[in-house]
Protein backbone atom coordinates (compact mmCIF):
# COMPACT_ATOMS: atom_id res chain seq x y z
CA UNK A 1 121.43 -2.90 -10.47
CA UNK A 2 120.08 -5.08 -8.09
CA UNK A 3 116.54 -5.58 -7.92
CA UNK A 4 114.98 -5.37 -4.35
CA UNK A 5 111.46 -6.63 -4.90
CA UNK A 6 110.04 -2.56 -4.90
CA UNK A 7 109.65 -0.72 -7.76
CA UNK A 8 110.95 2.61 -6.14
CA UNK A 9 114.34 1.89 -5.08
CA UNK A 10 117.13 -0.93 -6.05
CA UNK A 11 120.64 -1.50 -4.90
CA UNK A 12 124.34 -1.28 -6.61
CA UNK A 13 127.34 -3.03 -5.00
CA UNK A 14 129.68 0.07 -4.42
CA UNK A 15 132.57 -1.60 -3.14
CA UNK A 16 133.83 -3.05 0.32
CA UNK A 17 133.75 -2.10 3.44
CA UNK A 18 135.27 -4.32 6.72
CA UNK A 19 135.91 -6.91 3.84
CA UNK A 20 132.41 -7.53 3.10
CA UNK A 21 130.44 -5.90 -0.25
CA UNK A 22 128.65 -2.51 0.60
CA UNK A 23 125.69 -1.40 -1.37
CA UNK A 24 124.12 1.95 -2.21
CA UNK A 25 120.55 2.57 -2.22
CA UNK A 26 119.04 4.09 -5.43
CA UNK A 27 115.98 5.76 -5.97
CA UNK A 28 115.23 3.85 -9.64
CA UNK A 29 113.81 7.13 -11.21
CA UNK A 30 115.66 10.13 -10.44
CA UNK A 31 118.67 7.62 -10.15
CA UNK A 32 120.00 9.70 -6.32
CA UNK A 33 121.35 7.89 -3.59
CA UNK A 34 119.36 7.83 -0.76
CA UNK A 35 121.84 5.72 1.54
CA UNK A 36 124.11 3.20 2.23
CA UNK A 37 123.71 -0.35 2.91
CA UNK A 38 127.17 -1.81 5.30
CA UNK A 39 128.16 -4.41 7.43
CA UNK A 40 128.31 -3.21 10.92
CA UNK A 41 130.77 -5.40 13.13
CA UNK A 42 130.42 -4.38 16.26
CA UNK A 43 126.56 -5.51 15.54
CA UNK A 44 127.75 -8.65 13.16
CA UNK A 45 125.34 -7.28 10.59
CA UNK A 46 124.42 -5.16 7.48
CA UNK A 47 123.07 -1.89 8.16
CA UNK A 48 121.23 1.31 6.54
CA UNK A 49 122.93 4.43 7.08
CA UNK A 50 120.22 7.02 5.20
CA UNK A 51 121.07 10.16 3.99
CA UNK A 52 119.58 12.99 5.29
CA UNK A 53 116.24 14.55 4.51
CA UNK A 54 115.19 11.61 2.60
CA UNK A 55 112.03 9.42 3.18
CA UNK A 56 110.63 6.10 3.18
CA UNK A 57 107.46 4.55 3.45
CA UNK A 58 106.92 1.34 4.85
CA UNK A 59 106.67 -0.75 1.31
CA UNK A 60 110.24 0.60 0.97
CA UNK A 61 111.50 -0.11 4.83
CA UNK A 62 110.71 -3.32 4.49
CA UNK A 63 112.42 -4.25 1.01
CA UNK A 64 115.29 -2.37 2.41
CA UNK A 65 115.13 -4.84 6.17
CA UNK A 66 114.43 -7.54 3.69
CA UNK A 67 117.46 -6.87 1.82
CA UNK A 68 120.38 -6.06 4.56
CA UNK A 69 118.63 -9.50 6.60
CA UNK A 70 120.30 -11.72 3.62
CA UNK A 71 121.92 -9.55 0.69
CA UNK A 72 123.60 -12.53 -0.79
CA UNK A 73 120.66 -13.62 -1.99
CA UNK A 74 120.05 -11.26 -3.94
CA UNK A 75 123.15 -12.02 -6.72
């Protein structure tokens, strides 16, 4: 589990995708995924691909932009 600064969500490393880590995000009490965190290379960036019907408000959105900006810091 890794800890994005809300109390509502975190993040687990789920493998690799385009040879960099990918990341699922977790809602921390019903344990679901609600999306995927993955570098994008046409873009040269980490992205979050939600799943559908799921919601976020904005204390979430921005731990989440927080979080693909620089998720090496976050190890």
């Amino acid at each position: 589990m890794i800890d994005i600064g809300n109390k509502y969500i975190h993040v687990e490393e789920s493998g690799q995708s385009h040879g960099k880590p990918s990341y699922e995000l977790i809602n921390t009490k019903s344990k679901s995924t609600l999306g995927e965190i993955e570098y994008y290379p046409p873009w040269r960036c980490y992205v979050f691909q939600p799943m559908d019907y799921t919601e976020y408000n904005a204390g979430c959105l921005e731990a989440i932009a927080k979080f693909i900006k620089a998720p090496s810091l976050y190890k």
